[in-house]
Protein backbone atom coordinates (compact mmCIF):
# COMPACT_ATOMS: atom_id res chain seq x y z
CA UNK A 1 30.40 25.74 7.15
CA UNK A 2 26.71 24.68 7.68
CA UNK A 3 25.88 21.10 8.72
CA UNK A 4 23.21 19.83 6.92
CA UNK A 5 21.80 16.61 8.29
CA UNK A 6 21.73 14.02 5.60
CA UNK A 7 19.51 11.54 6.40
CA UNK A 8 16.35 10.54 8.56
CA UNK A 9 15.51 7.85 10.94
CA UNK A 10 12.03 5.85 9.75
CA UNK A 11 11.02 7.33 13.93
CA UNK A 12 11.79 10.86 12.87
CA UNK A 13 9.89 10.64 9.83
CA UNK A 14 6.94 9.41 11.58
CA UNK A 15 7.19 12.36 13.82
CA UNK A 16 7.73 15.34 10.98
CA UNK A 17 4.43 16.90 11.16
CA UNK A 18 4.63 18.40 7.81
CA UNK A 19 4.36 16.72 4.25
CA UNK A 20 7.54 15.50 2.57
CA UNK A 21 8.37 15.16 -0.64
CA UNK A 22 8.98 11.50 -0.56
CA UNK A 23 10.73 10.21 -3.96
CA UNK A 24 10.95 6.19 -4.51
CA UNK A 25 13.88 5.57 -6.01
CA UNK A 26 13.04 1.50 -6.09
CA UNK A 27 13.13 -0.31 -8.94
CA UNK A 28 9.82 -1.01 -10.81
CA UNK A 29 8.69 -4.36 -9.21
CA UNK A 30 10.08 -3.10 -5.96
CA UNK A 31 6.41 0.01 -5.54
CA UNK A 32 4.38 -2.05 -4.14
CA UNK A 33 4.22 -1.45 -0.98
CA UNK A 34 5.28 2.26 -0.76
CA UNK A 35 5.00 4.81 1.68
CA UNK A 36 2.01 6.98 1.57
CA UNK A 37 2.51 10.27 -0.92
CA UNK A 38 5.54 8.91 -2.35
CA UNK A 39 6.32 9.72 -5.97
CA UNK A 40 7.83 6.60 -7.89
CA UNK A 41 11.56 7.34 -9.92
CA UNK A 42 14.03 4.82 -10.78
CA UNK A 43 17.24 6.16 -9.70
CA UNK A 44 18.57 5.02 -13.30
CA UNK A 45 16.23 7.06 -14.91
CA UNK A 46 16.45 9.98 -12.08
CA UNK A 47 20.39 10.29 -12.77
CA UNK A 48 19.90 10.40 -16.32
CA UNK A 49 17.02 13.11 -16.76
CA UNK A 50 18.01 15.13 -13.33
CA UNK A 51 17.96 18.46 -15.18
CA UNK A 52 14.70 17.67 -16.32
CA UNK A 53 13.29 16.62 -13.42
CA UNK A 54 14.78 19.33 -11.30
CA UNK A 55 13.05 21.94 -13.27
CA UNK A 56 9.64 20.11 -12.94
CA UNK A 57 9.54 19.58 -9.14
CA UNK A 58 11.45 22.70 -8.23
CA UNK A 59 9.00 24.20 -6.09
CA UNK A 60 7.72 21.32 -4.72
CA UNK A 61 11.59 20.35 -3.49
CA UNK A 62 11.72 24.03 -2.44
CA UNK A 63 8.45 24.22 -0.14
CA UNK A 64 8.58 20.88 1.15
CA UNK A 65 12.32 19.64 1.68
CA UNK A 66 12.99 16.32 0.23
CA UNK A 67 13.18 12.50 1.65
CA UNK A 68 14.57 9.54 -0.79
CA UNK A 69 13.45 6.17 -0.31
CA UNK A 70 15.36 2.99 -1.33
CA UNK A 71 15.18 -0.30 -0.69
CA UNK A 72 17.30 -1.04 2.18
CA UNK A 73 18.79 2.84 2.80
CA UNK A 74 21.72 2.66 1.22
CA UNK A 75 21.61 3.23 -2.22
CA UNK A 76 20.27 6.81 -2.44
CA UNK A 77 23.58 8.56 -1.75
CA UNK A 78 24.55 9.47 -4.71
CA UNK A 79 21.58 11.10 -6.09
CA UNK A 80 21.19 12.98 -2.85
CA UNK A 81 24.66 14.20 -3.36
CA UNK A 82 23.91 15.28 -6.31
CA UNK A 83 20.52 16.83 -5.27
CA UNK A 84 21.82 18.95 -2.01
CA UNK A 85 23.81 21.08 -4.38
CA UNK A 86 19.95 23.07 -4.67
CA UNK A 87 17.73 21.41 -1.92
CA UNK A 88 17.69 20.45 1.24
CA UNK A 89 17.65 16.51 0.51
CA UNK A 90 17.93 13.62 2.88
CA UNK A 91 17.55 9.71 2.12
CA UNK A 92 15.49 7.58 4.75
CA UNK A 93 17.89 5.54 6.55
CA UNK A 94 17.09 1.84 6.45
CA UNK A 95 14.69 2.29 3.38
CA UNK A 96 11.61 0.91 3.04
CA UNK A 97 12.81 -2.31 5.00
CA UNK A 98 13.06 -0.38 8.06
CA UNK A 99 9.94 1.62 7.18
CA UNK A 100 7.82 -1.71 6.75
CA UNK A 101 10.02 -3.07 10.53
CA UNK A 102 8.75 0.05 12.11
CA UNK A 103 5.19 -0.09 11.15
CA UNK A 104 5.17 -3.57 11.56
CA UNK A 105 6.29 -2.71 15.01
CA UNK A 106 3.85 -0.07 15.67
CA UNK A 107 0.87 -1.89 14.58
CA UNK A 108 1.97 -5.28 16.60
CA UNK A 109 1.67 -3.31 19.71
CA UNK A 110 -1.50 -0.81 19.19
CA UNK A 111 -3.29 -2.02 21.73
CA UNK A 112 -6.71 -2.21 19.72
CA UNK A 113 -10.47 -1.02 21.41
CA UNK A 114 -11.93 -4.31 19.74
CA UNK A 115 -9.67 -6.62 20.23
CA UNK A 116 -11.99 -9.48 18.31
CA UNK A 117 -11.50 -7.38 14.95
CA UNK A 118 -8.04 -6.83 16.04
CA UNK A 119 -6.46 -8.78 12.90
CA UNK A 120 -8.90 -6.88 10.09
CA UNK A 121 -8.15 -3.25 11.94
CA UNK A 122 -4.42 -4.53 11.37
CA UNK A 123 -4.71 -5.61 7.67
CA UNK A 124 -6.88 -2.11 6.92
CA UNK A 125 -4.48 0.28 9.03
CA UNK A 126 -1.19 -1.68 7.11
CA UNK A 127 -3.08 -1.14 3.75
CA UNK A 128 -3.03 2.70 4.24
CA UNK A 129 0.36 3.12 5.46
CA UNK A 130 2.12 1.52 2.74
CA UNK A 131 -0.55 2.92 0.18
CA UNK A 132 1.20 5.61 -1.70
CA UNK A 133 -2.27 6.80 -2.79
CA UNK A 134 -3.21 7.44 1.12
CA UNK A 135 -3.60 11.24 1.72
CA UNK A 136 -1.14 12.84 3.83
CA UNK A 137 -3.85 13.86 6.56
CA UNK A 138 -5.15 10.53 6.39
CA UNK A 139 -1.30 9.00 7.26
CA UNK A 140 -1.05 11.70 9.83
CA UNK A 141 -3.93 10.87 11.95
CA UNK A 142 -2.86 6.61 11.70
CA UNK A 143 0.78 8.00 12.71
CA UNK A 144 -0.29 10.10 15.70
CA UNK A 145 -2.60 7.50 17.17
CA UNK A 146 0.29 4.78 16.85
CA UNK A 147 2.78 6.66 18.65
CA UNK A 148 0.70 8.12 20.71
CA UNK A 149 -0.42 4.45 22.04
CA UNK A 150 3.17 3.05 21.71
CA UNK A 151 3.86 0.32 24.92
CA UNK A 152 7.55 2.01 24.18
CA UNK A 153 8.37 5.10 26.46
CA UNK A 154 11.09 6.11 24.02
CA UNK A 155 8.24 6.84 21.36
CA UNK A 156 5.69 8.15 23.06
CA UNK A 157 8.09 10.55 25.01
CA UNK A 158 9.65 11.96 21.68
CA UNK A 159 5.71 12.40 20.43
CA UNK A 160 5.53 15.58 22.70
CA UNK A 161 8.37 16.54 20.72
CA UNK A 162 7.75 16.67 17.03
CA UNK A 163 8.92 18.80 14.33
């Protein structure tokens, strides 16, 4: 029997050095913010056109491994049951809640090089991380320079070990 782990700490996404395909499964008034180079699916409509949208994203699911994003992390388990039958799919755990608590976090205790445009740095860095439209390389660079900074020894230890 192989263990396949199932889901993914909002820290050990931010260390995965390589994209992820990252599917939304929020609700339409819930994209807004999103995490950057996620694709937007209800998981209503995901569940009912899954054959369809299996054959579509194949190889993208193949290459990349797949994350699912919900709300509050718990309401993606079905549809990555359903999923892992053909792809190595895991659901963010928390959701976005714990993704915005994290980054929140993270961005809190940067400790900025101008600290009199600290606020503005804040707003502009917070725009592109929960920008869907922000390019992976682009959310890359913000992550590494947030962790790598991090006032928490936990974080900035587990930076010298990413995946």
């Amino acid at each position: 029997m192989i263990f396949r782990k199932t889901s993914l700490t909002v820290t050990e996404f931010f260390f995965r050095q390589t994209e992820t395909f990252l599917i939304d499964t929020r609700g339409a008034t819930d994209y807004d913010p999103a995490i950057p180079g996620s694709k937007p699916f209800y998981i209503l409509d995901l569940m009912d056109n899954i054959e369809k949208f299996q054959t579509k994203y194949d190889a993208v699911m193949r290459e990349k491994g797949t994350l699912l994003v919900c709300r509050k992390g718990d309401g993606t388990e079905m549809l990555r049951k359903r999923f892992s039958r053909k792809y190595q799919v895991m659901s963010l755990q928390g959701g976005m809640a714990a993704y915005l608590e994290f980054i929140t976090r993270l961005l809190a205790e940067h400790p900025y090089e101008q600290p009199h445009i600290r606020d503005e740095t804040m707003r502009l860095l917070l725009e592109k991380l929960t920008n869907r439209h922000t390019p992976f390389p682009i959310f890359r660079r913000i992550a590494n320079r947030l962790l790598s900074s991090s006032p928490d020894p936990a974080i900035r230890q587990k930076g010298g070990h990413r995946n």
